[in-house]
N, C-alpha and C. Protein backbone atom coordinates (compact mmCIF):
# COMPACT_ATOMS: atom_id res chain seq x y z
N UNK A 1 -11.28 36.46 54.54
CA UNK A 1 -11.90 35.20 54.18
C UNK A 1 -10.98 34.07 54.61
N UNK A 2 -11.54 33.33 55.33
CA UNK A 2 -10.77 32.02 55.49
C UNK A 2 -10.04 31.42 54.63
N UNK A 3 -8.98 30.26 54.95
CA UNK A 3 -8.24 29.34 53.54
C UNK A 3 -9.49 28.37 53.40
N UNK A 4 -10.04 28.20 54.12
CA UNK A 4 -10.67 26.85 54.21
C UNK A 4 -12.18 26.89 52.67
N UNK A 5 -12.43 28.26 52.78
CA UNK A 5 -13.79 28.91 51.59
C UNK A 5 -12.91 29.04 50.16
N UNK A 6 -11.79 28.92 50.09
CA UNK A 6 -10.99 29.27 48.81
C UNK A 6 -11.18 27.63 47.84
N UNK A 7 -11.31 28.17 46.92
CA UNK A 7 -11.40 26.81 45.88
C UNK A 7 -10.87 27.21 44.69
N UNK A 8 -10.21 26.16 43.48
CA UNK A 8 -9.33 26.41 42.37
C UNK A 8 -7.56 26.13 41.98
N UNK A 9 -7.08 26.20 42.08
CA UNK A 9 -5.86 26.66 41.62
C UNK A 9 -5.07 27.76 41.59
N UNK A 10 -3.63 27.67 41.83
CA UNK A 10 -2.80 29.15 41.81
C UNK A 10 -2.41 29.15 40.39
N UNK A 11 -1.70 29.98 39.91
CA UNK A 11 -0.55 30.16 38.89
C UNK A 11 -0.05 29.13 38.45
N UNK A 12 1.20 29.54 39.52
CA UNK A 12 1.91 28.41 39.89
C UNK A 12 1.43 27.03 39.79
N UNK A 13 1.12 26.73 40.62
CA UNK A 13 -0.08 25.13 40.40
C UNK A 13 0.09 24.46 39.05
N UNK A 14 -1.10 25.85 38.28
CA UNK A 14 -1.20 24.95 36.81
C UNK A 14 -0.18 25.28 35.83
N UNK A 15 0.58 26.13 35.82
CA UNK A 15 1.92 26.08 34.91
C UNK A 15 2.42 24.97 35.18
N UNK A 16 2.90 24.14 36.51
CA UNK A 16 3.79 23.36 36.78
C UNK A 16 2.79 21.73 36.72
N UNK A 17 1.81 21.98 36.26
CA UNK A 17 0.89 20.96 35.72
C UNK A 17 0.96 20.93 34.35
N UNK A 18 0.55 22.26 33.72
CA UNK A 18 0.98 22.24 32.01
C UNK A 18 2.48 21.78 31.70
N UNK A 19 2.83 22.31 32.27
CA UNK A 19 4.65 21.58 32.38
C UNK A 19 4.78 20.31 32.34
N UNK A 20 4.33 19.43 33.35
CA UNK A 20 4.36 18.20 33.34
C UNK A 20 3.24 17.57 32.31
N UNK A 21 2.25 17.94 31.44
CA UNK A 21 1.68 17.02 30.43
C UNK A 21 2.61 17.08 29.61
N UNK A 22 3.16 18.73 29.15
CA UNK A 22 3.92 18.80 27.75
C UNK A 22 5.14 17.74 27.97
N UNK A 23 6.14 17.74 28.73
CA UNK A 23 7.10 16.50 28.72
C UNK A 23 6.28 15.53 28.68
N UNK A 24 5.21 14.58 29.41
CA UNK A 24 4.98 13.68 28.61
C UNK A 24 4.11 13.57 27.56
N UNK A 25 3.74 14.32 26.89
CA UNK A 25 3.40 13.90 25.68
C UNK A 25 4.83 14.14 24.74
N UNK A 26 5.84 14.77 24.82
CA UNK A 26 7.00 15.03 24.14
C UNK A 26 7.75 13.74 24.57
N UNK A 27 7.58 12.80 25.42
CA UNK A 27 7.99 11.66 25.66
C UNK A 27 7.22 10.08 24.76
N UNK A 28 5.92 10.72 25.14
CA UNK A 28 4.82 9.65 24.41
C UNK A 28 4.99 9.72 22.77
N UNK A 29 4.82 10.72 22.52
CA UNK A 29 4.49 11.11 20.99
C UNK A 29 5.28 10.01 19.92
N UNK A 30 6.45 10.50 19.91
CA UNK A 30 7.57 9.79 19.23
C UNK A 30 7.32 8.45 19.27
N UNK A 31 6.65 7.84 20.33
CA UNK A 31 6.73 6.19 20.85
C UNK A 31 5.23 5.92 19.50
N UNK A 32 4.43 6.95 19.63
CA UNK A 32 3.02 6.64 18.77
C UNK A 32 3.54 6.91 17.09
N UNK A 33 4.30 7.15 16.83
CA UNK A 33 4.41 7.59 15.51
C UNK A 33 5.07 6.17 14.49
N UNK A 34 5.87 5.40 15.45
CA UNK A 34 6.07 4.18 14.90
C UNK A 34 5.23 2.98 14.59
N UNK A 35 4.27 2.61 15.51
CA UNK A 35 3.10 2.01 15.08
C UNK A 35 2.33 2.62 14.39
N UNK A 36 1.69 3.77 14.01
CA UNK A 36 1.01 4.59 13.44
C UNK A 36 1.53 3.82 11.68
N UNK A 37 3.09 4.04 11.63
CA UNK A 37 3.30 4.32 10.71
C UNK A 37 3.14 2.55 10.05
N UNK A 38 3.43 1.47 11.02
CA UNK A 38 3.56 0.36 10.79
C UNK A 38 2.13 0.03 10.56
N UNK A 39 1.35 0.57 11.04
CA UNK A 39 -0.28 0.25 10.97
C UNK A 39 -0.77 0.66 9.39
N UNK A 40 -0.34 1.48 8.90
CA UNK A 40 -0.89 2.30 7.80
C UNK A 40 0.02 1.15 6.55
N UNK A 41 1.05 0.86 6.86
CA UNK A 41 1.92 -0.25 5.42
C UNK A 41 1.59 -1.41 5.99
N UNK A 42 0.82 -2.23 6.86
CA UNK A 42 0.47 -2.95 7.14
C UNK A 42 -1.03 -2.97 6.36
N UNK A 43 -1.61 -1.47 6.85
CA UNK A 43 -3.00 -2.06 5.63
C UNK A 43 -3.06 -1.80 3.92
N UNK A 44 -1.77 -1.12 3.57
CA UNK A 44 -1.61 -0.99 2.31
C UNK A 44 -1.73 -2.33 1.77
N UNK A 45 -0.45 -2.89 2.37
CA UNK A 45 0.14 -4.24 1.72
C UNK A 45 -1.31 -5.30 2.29
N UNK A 46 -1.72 -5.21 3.09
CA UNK A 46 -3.39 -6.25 2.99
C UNK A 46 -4.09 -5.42 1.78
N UNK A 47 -4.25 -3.93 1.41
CA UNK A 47 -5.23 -3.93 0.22
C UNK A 47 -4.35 -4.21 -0.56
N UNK A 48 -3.44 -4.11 -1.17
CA UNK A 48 -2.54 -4.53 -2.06
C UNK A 48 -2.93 -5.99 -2.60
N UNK A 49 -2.64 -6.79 -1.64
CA UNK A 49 -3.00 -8.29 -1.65
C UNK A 49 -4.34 -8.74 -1.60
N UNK A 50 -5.31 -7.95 -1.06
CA UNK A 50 -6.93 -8.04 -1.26
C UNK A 50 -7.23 -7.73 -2.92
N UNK A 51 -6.75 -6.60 -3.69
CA UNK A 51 -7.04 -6.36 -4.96
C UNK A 51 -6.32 -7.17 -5.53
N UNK A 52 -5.32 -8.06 -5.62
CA UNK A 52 -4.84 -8.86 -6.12
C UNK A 52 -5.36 -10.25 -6.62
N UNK A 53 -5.69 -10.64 -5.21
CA UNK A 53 -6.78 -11.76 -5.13
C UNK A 53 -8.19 -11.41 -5.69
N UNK A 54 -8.47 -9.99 -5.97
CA UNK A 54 -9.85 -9.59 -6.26
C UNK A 54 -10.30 -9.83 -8.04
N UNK A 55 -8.66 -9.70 -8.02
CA UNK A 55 -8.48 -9.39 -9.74
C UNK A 55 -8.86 -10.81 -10.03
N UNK A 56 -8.05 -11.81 -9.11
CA UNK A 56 -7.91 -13.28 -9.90
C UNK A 56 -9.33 -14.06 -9.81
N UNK A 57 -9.92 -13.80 -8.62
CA UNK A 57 -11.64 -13.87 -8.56
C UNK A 57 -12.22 -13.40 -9.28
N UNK A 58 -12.23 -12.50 -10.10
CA UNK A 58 -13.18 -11.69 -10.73
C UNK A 58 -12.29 -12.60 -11.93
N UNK A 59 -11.18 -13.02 -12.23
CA UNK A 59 -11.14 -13.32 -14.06
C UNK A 59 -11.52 -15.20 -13.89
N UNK A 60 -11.22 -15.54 -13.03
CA UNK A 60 -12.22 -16.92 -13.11
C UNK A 60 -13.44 -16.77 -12.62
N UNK A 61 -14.38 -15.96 -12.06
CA UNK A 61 -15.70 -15.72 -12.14
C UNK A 61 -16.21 -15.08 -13.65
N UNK A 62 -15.10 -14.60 -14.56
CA UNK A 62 -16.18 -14.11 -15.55
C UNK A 62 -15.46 -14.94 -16.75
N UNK A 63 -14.64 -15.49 -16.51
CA UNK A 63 -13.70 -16.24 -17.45
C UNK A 63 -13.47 -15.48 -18.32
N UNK A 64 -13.02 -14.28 -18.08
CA UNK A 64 -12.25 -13.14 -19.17
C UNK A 64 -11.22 -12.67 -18.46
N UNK A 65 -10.00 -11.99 -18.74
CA UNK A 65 -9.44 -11.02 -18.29
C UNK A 65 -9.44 -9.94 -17.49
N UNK A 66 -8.94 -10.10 -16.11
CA UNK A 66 -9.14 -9.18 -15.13
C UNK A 66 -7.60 -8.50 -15.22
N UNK A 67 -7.25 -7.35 -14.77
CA UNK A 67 -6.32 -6.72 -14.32
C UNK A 67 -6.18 -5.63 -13.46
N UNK A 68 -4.80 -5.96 -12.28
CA UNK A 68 -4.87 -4.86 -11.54
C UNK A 68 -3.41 -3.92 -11.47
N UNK A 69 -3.71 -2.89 -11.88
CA UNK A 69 -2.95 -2.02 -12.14
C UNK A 69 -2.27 0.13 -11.70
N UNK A 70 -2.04 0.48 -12.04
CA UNK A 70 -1.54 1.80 -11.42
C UNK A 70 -2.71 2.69 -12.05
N UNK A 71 -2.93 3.50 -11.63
CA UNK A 71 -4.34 4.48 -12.20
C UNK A 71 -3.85 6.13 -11.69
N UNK A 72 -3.21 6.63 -12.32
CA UNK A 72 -3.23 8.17 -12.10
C UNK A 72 -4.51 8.92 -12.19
N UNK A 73 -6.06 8.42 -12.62
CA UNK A 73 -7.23 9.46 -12.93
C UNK A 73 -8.47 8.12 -12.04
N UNK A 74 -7.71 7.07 -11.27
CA UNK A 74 -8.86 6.12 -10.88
C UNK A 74 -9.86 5.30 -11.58
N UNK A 75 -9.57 5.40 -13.17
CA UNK A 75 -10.96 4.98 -14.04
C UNK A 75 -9.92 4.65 -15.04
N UNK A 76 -8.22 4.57 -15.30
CA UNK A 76 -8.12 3.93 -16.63
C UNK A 76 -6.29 3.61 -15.87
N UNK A 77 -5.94 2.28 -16.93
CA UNK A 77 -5.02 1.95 -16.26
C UNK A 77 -3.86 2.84 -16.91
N UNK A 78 -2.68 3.30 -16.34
CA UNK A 78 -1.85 4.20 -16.97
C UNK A 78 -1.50 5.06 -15.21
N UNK A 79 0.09 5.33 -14.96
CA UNK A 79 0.37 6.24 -14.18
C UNK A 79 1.46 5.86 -13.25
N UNK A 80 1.47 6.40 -12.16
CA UNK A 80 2.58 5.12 -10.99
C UNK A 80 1.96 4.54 -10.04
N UNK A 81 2.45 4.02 -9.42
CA UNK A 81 1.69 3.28 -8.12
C UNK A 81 1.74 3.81 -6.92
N UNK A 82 2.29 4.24 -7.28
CA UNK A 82 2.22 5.90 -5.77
C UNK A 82 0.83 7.02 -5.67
N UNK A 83 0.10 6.49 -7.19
CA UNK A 83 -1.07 7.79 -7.49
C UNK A 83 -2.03 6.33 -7.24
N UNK A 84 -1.88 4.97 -6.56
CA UNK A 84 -3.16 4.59 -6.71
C UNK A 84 -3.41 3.37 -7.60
N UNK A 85 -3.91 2.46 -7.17
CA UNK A 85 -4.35 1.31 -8.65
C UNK A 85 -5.64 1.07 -8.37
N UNK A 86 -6.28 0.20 -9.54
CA UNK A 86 -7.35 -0.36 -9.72
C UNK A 86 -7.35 -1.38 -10.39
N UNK A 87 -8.91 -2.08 -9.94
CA UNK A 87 -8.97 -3.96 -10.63
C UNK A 87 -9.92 -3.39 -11.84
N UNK A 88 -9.47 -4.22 -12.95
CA UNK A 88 -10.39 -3.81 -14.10
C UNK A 88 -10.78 -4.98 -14.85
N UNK A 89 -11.91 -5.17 -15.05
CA UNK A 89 -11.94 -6.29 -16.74
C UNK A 89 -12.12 -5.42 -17.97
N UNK A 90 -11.65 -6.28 -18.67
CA UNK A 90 -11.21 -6.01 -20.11
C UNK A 90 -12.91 -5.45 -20.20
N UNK A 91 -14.14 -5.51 -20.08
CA UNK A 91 -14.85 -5.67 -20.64
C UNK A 91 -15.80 -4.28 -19.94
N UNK A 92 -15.33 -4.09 -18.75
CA UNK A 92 -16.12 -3.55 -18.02
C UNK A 92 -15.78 -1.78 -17.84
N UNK A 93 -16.25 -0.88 -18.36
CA UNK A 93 -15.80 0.51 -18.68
C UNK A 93 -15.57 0.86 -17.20
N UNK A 94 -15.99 0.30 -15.97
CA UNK A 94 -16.09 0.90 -14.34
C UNK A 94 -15.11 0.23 -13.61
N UNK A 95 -14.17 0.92 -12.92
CA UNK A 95 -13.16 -0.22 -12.43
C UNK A 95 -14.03 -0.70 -11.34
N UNK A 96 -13.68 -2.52 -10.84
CA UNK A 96 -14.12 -2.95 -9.82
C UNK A 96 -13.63 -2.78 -8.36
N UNK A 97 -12.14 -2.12 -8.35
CA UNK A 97 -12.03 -1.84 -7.10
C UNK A 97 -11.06 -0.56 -6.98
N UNK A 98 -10.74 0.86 -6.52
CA UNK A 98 -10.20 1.73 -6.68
C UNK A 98 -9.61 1.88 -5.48
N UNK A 99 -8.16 2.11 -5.21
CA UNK A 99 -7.48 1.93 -3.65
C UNK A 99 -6.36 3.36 -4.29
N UNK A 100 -6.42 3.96 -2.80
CA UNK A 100 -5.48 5.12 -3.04
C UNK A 100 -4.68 4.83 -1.88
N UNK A 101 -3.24 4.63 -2.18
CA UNK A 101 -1.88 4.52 -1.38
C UNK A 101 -1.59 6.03 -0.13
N UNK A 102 -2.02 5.41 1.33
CA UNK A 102 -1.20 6.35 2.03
C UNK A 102 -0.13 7.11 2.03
N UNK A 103 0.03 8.69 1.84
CA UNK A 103 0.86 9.85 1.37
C UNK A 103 2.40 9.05 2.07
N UNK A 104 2.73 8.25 3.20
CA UNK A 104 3.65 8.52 3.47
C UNK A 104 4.33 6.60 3.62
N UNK A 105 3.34 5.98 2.79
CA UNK A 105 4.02 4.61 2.16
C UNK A 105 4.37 4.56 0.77
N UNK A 106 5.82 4.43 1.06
CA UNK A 106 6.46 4.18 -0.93
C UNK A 106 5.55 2.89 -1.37
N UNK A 107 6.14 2.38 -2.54
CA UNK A 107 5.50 1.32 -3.42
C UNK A 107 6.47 0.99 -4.39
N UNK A 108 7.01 -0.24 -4.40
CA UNK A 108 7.90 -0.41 -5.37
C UNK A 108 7.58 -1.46 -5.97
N UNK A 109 7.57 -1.51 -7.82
CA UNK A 109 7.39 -3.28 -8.19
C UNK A 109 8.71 -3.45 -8.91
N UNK A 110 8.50 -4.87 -9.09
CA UNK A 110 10.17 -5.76 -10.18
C UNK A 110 9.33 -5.03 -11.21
N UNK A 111 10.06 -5.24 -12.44
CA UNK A 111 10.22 -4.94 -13.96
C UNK A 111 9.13 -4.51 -14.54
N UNK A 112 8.60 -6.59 -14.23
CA UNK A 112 7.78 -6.97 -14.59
C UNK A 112 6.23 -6.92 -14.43
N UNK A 113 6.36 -6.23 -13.37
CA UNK A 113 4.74 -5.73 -12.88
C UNK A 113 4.66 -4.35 -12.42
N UNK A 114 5.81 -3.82 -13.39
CA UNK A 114 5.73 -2.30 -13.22
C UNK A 114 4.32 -1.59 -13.51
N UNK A 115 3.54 -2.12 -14.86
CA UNK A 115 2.53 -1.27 -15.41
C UNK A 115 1.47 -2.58 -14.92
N UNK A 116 1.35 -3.26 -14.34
CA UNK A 116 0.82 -3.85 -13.38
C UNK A 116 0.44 -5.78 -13.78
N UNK A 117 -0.64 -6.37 -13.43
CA UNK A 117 -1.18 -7.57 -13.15
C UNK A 117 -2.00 -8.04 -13.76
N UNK A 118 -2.23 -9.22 -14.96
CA UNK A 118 -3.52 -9.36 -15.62
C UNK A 118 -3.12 -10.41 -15.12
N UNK A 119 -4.51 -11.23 -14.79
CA UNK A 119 -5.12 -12.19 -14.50
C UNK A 119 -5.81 -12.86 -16.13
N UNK A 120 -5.37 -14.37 -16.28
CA UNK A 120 -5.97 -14.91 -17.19
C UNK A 120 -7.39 -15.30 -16.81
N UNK A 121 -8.41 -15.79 -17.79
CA UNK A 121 -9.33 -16.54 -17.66
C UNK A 121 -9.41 -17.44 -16.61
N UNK A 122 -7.93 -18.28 -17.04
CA UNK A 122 -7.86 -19.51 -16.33
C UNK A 122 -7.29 -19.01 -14.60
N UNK A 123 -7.19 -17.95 -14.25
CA UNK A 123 -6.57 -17.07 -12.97
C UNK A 123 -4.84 -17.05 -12.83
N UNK A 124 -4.27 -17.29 -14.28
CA UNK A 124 -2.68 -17.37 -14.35
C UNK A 124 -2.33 -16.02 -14.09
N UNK A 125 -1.20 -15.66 -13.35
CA UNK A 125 -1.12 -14.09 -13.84
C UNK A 125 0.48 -13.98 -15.08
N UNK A 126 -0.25 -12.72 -15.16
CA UNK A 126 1.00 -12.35 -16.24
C UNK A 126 1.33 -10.61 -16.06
N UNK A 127 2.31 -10.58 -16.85
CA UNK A 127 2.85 -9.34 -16.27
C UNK A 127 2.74 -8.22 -17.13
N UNK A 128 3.26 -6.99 -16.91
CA UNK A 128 3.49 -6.03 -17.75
C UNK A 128 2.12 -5.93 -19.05
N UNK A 129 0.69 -5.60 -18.35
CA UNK A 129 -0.60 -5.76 -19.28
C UNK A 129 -0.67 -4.32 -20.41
N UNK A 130 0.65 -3.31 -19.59
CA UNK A 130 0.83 -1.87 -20.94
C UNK A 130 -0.69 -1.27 -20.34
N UNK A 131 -0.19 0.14 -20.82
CA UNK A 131 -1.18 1.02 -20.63
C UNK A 131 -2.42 1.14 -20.95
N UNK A 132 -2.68 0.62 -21.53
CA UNK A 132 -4.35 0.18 -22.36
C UNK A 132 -4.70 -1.32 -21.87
N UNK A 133 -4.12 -1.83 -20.94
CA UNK A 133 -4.54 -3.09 -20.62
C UNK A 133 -4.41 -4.40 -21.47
N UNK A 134 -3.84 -3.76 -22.51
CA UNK A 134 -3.64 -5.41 -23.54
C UNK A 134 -2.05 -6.15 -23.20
N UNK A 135 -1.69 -7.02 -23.55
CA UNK A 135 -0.48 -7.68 -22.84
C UNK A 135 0.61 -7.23 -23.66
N UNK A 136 1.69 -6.78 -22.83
CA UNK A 136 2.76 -6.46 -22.97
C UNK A 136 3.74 -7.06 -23.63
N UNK A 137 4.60 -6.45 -24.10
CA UNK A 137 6.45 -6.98 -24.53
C UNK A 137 6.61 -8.38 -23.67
N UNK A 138 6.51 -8.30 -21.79
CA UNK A 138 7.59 -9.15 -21.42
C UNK A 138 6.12 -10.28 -20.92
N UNK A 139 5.29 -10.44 -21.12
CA UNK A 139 3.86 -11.33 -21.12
C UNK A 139 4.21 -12.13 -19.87
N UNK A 140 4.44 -13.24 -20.04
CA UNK A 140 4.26 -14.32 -19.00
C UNK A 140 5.15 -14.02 -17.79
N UNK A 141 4.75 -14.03 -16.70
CA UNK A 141 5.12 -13.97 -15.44
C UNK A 141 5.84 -14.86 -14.53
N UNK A 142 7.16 -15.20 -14.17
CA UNK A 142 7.32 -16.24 -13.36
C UNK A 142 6.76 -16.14 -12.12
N UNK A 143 7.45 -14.93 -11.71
CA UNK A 143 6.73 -14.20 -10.33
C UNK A 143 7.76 -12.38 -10.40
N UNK A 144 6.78 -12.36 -9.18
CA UNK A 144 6.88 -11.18 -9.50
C UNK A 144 6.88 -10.43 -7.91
N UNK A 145 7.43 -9.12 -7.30
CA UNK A 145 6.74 -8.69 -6.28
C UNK A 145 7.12 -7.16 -6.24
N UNK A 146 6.14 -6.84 -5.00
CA UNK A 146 5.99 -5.54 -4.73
C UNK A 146 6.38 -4.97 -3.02
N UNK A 147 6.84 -3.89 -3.49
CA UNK A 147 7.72 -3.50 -1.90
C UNK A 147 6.78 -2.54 -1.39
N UNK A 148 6.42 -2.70 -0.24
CA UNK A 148 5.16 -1.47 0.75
C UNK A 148 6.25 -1.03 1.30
N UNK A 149 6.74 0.21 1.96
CA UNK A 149 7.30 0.76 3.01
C UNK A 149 7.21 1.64 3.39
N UNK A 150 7.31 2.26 4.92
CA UNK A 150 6.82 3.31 5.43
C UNK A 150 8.24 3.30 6.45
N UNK A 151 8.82 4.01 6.12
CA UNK A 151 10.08 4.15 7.41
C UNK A 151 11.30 3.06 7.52
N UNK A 152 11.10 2.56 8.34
CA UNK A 152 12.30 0.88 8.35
C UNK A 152 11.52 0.17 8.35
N UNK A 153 9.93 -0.14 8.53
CA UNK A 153 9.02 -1.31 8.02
C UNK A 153 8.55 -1.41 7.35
N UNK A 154 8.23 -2.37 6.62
CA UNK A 154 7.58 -3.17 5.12
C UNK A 154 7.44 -4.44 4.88
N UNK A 155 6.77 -4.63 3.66
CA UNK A 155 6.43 -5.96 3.57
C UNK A 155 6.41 -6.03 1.72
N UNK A 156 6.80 -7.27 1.55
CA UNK A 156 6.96 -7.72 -0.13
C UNK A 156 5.47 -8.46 -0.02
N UNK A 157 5.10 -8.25 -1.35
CA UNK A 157 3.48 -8.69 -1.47
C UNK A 157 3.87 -9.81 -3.06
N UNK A 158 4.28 -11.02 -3.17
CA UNK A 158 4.45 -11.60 -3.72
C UNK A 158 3.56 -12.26 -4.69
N UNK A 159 4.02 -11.93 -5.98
CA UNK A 159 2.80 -12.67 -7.14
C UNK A 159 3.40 -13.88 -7.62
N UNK A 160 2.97 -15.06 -7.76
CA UNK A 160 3.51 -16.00 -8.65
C UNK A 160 3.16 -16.47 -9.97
N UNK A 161 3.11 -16.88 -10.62
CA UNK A 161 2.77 -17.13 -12.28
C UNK A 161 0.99 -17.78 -12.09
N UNK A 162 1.44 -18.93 -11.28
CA UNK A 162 -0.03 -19.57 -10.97
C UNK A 162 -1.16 -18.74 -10.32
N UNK A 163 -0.83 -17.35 -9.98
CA UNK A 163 -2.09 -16.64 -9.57
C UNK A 163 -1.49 -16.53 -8.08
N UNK A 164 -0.95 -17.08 -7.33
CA UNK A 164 -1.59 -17.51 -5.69
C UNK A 164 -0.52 -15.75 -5.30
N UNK A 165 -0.89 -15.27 -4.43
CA UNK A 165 -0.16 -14.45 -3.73
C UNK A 165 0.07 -14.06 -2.10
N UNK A 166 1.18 -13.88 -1.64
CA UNK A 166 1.63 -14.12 -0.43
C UNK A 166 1.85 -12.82 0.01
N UNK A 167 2.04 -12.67 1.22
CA UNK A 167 2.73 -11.36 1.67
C UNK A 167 3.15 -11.63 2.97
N UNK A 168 4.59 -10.82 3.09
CA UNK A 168 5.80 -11.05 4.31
C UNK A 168 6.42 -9.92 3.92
N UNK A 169 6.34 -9.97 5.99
CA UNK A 169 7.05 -8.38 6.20
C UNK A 169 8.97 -8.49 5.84
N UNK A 170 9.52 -7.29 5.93
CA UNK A 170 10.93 -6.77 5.30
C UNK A 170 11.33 -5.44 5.82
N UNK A 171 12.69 -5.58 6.42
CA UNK A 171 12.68 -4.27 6.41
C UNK A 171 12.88 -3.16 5.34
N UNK A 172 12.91 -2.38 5.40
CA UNK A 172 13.33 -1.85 4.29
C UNK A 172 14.42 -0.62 3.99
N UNK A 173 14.72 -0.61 2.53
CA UNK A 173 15.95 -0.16 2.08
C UNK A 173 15.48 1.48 1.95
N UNK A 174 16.52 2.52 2.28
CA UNK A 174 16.12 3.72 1.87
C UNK A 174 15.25 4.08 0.71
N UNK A 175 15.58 2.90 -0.64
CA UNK A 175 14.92 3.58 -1.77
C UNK A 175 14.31 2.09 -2.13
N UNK A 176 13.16 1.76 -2.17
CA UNK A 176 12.95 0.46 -2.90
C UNK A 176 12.48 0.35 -4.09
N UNK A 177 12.16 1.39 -4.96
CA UNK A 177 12.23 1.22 -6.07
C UNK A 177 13.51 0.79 -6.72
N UNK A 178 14.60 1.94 -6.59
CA UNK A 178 16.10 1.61 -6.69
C UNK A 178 16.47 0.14 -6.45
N UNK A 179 16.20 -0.10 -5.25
CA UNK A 179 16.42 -1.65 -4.50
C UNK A 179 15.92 -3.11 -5.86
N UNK A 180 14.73 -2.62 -6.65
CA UNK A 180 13.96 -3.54 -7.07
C UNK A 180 14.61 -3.86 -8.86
N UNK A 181 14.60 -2.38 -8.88
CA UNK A 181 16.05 -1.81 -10.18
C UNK A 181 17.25 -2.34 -10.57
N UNK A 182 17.53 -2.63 -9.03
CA UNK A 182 19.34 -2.98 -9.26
C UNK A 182 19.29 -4.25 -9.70
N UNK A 183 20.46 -4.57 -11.02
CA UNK A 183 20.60 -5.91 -11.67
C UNK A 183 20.92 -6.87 -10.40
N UNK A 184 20.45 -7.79 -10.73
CA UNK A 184 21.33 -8.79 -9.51
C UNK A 184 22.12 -9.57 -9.74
């Protein structure tokens, strides 16, 4: 049979073709895993700051008590913030918004908004609302914030007393809970 009727590939050929994808994807890969990871604490810390603002909308839309807080079971406030929070009113047995934290972004808060965020009537926030949602030991809030991180990137999601909340990126510390802990 002629060369000219032959069609396909040798051996050779495609080993030394499989060869050359696997180096570059063993080249590529590593390069995708850093945005990946910056993409995912990038949308934490926007829902973070979306339920935040959701809470303070919802307690001057009903002029009662909104709060957003840590939810270990999704339906009652109580747990860490690593299992998840939710926006709740005092009044309403269904939480209004339920967000579960990507497996491989920490979450750290100050003290004061450890057990999480009530929103006044008037949209003030205050801190530490305790496990049953009624207001806490350390009540009024100057400000307050929270650490997103996924690797060496992050962002502080900032609460202030008057309600308003900000968020700016940070790098971040091996441990930011620890980080948020330490006296200053």
């Amino acid at each position: 049979m002629a060369a000219a009727g032959r069609r396909g590939y040798t051996l050779i050929e495609a080993t030394v073709v499989a060869a050359l994808l696997a180096i570059g994807l063993a080249i590529a890969l590593p390069n995708l895993v850093v945005p990946l990871r910056r993409a995912r604490v990038d949308a934490a810390s926007e829902a973070l700051r979306g339920g935040l603002q959701l809470a303070r909308s919802a307690a001057l839309a009903r002029a009662a008590p909104v709060w957003l807080c840590p939810s270990a079971d999704q339906r009652r406030c109580g747990g860490r913030w690593q299992q998840g929070w939710i926006v709740r009113a005092e009044a309403d047995a269904a939480p209004l918004l339920v967000q579960q934290l990507p497996r491989d972004v920490t979450l750290g808060a100050t003290r004061g908004l450890a057990r999480g965020v009530r929103y006044t009537a008037e949209g003030w926030a205050r801190g530490d609302p305790g496990a049953d949602g009624r207001r806490g030991e350390l009540g009024a809030l100057q400000w307050g914030h929270f650490t997103l991180c996924a690797g060496a990137d992050g962002y502080a999601v900032v609460v202030a007393i008057g309600g308003r909340v900000r968020r700016q990126r940070l790098p971040c510390p091996a441990d930011p809970q620890a980080e948020l802990d330490a006296p200053a």
